[in-house]
Protein backbone atom coordinates (compact mmCIF):
# COMPACT_ATOMS: atom_id res chain seq x y z
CA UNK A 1 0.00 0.00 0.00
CA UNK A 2 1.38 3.47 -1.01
CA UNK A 3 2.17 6.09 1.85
CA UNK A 4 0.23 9.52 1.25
CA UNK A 5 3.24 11.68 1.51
CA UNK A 6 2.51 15.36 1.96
CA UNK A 7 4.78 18.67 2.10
CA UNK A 8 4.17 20.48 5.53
CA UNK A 9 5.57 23.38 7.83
CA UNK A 10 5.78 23.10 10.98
CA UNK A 11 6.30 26.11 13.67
CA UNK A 12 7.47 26.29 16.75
CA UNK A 13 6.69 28.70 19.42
CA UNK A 14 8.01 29.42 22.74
CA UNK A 15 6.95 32.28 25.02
CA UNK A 16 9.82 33.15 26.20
CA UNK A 17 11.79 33.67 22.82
CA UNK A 18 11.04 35.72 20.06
CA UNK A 19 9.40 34.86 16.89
CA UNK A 20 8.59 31.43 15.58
CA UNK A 21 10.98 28.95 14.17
CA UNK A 22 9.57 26.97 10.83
CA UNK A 23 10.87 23.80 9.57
CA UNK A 24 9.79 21.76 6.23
CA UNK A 25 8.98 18.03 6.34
CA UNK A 26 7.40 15.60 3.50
CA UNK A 27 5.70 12.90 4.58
CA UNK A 28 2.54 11.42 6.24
CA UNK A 29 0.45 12.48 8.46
CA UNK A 30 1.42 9.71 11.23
CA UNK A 31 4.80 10.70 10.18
CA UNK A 32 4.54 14.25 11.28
CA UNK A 33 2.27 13.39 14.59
CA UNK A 34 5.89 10.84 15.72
CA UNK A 35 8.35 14.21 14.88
CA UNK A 36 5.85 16.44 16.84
CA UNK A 37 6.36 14.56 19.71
CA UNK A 38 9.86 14.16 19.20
CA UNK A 39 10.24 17.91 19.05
CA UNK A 40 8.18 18.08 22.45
CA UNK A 41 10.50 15.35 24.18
CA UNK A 42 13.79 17.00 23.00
CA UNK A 43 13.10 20.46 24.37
CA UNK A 44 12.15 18.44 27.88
CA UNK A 45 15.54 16.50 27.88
CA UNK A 46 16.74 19.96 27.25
CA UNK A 47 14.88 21.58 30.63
CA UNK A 48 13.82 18.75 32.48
CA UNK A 49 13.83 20.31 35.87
CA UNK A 50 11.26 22.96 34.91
CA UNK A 51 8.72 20.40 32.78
CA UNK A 52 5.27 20.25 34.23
CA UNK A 53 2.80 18.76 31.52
CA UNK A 54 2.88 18.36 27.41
CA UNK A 55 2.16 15.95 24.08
CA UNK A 56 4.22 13.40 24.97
CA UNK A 57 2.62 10.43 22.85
CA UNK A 58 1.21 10.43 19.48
CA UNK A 59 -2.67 9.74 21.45
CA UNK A 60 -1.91 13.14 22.73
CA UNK A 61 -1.14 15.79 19.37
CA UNK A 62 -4.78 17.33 18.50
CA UNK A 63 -5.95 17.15 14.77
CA UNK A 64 -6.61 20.83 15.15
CA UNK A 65 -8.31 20.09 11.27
CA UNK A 66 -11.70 18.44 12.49
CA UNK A 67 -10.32 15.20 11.32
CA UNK A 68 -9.19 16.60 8.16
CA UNK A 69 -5.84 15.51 9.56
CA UNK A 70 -3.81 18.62 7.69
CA UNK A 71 -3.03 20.53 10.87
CA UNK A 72 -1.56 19.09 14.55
CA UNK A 73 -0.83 20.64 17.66
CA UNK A 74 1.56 19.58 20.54
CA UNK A 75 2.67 21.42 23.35
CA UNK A 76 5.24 21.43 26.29
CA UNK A 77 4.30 23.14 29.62
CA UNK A 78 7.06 24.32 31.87
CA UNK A 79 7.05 26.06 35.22
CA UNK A 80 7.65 29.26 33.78
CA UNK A 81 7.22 29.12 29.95
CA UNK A 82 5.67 27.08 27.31
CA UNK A 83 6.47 25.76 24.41
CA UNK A 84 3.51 25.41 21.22
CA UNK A 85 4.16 22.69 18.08
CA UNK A 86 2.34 23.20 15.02
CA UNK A 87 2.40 21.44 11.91
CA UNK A 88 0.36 22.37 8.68
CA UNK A 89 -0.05 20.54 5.76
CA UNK A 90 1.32 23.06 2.64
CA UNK A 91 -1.36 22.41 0.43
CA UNK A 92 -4.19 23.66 3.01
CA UNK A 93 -2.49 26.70 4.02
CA UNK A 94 -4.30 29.65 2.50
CA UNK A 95 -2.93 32.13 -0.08
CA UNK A 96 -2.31 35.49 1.04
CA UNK A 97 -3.25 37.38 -1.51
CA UNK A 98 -6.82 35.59 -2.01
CA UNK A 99 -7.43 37.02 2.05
CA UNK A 100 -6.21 39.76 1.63
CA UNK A 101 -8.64 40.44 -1.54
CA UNK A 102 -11.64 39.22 1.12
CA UNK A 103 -10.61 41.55 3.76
C-alpha cells in the first residue's frame, strides 16, 4: 500500500523567545504526529527540571483540522514558559493574496 506523503511546515513557538521557528517536512500524516512529539520530548531533555505537563505520545497531538488531519498541535508546559508545536499541511495553508482580496 502506497504512503500519502505530503509537504508540511511546521512552527514552533516558545513564550519566552522571540518569533517562531519553521521547519519543512514531507511525509505522512502519522509521520509528522511521531516528529511532533519528538520535538516536544527534545526540548524536555533539554529543561527537564522545569517540565510540568505536554504531548508526549502520538494519542496526545490534537488534529486541530476536524479530522481533516492537515493541521496538529503539541505542546510542552514548563514552570515558567511554554512551548507550542504546530504542523500544517502546505497544500491547506491559504494564499495570502486571495485574504487579503476578502478583507
Amino acid at each position: 500500500m502506497k504512503k500519502n506523503n505530503y509537504d508540511w511546515i511546521i512552527g514552533v513557538c516558545c513564550s519566552m523567545a522571540d518569533g517562531i521557528k519553521f521547519y519543512k517536512y514531507t511525509g505522512t500524516a502519522e509521520e509528522i504526529k511521531e516528529h511532533l512529539v519528538q520535538l516536544v520530548k527534545i526540548d524536555k531533555k533539554n529543561d527537564k527540571n522545569e517540565w510540568s505537563s505536554g504531548s508526549e505520545t502520538i494519542a496526545e497531538i490534537l488534529d486541530e483540522s476536524n479530522g481533516k488531519e492537515s493541521c496538529f498541535y503539541g505542546y510542552g508546559s514548563y514552570m515558567s514558559y511554554h512551548i507550542e508545536y504546530m504542523a500544517e499541511k502546505v497544500a491547506s495553508l491559504e494564499n495570502l493574496t486571495d485574504w487579503i482580496e476578502r478583507n
